[in-house]
Protein backbone atom coordinates (compact mmCIF):
# COMPACT_ATOMS: atom_id res chain seq x y z
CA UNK A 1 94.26 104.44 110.71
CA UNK A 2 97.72 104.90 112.85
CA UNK A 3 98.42 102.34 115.62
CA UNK A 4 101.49 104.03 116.45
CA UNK A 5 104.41 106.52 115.40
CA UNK A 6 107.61 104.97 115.12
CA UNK A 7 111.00 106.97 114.71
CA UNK A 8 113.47 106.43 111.94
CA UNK A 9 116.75 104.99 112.97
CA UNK A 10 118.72 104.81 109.72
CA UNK A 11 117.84 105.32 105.95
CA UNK A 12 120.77 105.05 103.41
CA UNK A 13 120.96 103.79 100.15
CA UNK A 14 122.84 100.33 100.34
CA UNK A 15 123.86 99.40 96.58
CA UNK A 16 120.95 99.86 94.22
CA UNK A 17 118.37 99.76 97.04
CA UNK A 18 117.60 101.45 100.41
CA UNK A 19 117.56 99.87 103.75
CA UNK A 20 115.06 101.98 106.37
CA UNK A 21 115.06 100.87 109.98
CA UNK A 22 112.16 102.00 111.93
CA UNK A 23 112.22 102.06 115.89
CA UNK A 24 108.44 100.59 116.81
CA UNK A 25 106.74 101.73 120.36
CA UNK A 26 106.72 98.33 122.66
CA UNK A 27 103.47 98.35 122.31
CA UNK A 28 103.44 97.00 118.66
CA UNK A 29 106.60 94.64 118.95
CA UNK A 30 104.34 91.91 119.05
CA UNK A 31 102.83 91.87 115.42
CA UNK A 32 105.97 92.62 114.10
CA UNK A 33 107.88 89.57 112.82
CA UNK A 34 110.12 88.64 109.49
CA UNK A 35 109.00 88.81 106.17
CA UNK A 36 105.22 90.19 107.51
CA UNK A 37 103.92 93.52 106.54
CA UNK A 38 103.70 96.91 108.06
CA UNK A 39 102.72 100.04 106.90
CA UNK A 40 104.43 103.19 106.75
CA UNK A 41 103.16 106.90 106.38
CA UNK A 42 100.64 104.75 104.11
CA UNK A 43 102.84 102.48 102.56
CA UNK A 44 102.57 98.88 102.62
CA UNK A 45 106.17 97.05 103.29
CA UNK A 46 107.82 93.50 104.16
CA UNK A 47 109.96 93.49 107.45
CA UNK A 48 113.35 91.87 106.29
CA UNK A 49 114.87 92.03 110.29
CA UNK A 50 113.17 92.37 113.73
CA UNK A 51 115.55 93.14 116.45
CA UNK A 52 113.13 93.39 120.23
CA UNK A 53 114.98 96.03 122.55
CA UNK A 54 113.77 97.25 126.19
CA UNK A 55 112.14 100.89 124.92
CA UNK A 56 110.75 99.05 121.54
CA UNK A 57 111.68 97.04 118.95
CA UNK A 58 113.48 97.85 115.95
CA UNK A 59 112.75 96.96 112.01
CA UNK A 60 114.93 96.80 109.09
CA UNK A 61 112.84 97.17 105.29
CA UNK A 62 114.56 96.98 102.25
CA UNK A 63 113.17 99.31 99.58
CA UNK A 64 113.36 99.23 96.03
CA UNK A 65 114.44 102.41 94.09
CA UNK A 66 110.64 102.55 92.26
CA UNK A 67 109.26 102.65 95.48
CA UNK A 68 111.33 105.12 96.96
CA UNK A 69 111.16 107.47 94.09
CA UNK A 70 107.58 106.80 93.74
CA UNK A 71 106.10 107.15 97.15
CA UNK A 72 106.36 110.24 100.00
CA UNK A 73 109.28 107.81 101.90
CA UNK A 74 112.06 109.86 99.78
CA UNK A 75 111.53 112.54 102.16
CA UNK A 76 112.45 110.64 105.33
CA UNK A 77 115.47 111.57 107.53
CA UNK A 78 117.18 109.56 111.09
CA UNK A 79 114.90 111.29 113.76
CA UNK A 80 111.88 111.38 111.92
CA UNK A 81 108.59 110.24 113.01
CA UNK A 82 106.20 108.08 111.15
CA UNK A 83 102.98 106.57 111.37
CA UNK A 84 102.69 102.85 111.51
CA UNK A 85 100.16 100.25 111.29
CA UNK A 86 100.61 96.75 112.18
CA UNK A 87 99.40 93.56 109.47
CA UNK A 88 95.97 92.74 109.44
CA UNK A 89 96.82 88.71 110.06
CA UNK A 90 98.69 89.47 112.87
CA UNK A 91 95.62 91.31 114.22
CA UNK A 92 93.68 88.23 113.71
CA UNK A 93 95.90 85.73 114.99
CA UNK A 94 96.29 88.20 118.46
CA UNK A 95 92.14 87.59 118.44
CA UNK A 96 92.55 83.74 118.02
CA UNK A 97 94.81 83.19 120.64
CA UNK A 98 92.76 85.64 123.42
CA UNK A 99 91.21 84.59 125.92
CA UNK A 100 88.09 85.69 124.60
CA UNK A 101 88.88 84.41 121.08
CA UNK A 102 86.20 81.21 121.90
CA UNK A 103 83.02 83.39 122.16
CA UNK A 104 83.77 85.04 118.59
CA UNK A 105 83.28 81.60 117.14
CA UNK A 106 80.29 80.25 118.46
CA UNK A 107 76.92 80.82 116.66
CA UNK A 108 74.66 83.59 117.64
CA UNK A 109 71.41 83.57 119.48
C-alpha cells in the first residue's frame, strides 16, 4: 500500500554509489528518522539523513550500484513523484505511545 507520494529532490551518482533525496508530505515526517526504513516505488531502503522543513521533510538514501541497476529506481529523475511507505516499527511505536495505545493491551472479554 502507498501512504504517500513524495517528490524527488536530487539523484546523482556520488563516487561508486548514488545518493537520492526524497521530499516526504508533512504528514509522514514523523516516522521518518536515521538509519530506519522506507519504501520507495516498492523498494525497501535505510534513511542515511532527515532534514524536517515547513512544507515536509526531506530524506537523503544512499544506494548501491546493484540496487540501482537492479530495481525500477534507475528510471528516476529531480521532479519525479514516488510512492512511499513509512516502517512498520515506526507504525507500532505511533500505536504505543497513543492515547488509545492502553486498551490494545488489555485482555479481551
Amino acid at each position: 500500500h502507498v501512504d504517500g507520494i513524495g517528490t524527488i529532490t536530487h539523484f546523482e551518482q556520488v563516487g561508486e554509489s548514488w545518493e537520492l533525496r526524497i521530499l516526504a508530505p508533512q504528514s509522514l515526517a514523523k516516522y521518518l528518522a536515521y538509519k530506519g526504513s522506507i519504501t520507495v516505488n516498492g523498494v525497501s531502503l535505510t534513511v542515511n539523513h532527515v532534514v524536517d522543513l515547513a512544507k515536509g521533510c526531506e530524506i537523503s538514501i544512499n544506494l548501491i550500484p546493484h540496487t540501482v541497476s537492479h530495481t525500477a529506481l534507475h528510471t528516476l529523475r529531480a521532479g519525479s513523484g514516488v510512492n512511499l511507505e513509512i516502517d512498520t516499527i515506526a507504525r507500532y511505536v505511533e500505536r504505543m505511545l497513543s492515547s488509545g495505545a492502553h486498551t490494545a493491551t488489555q485482555a479481551m472479554p
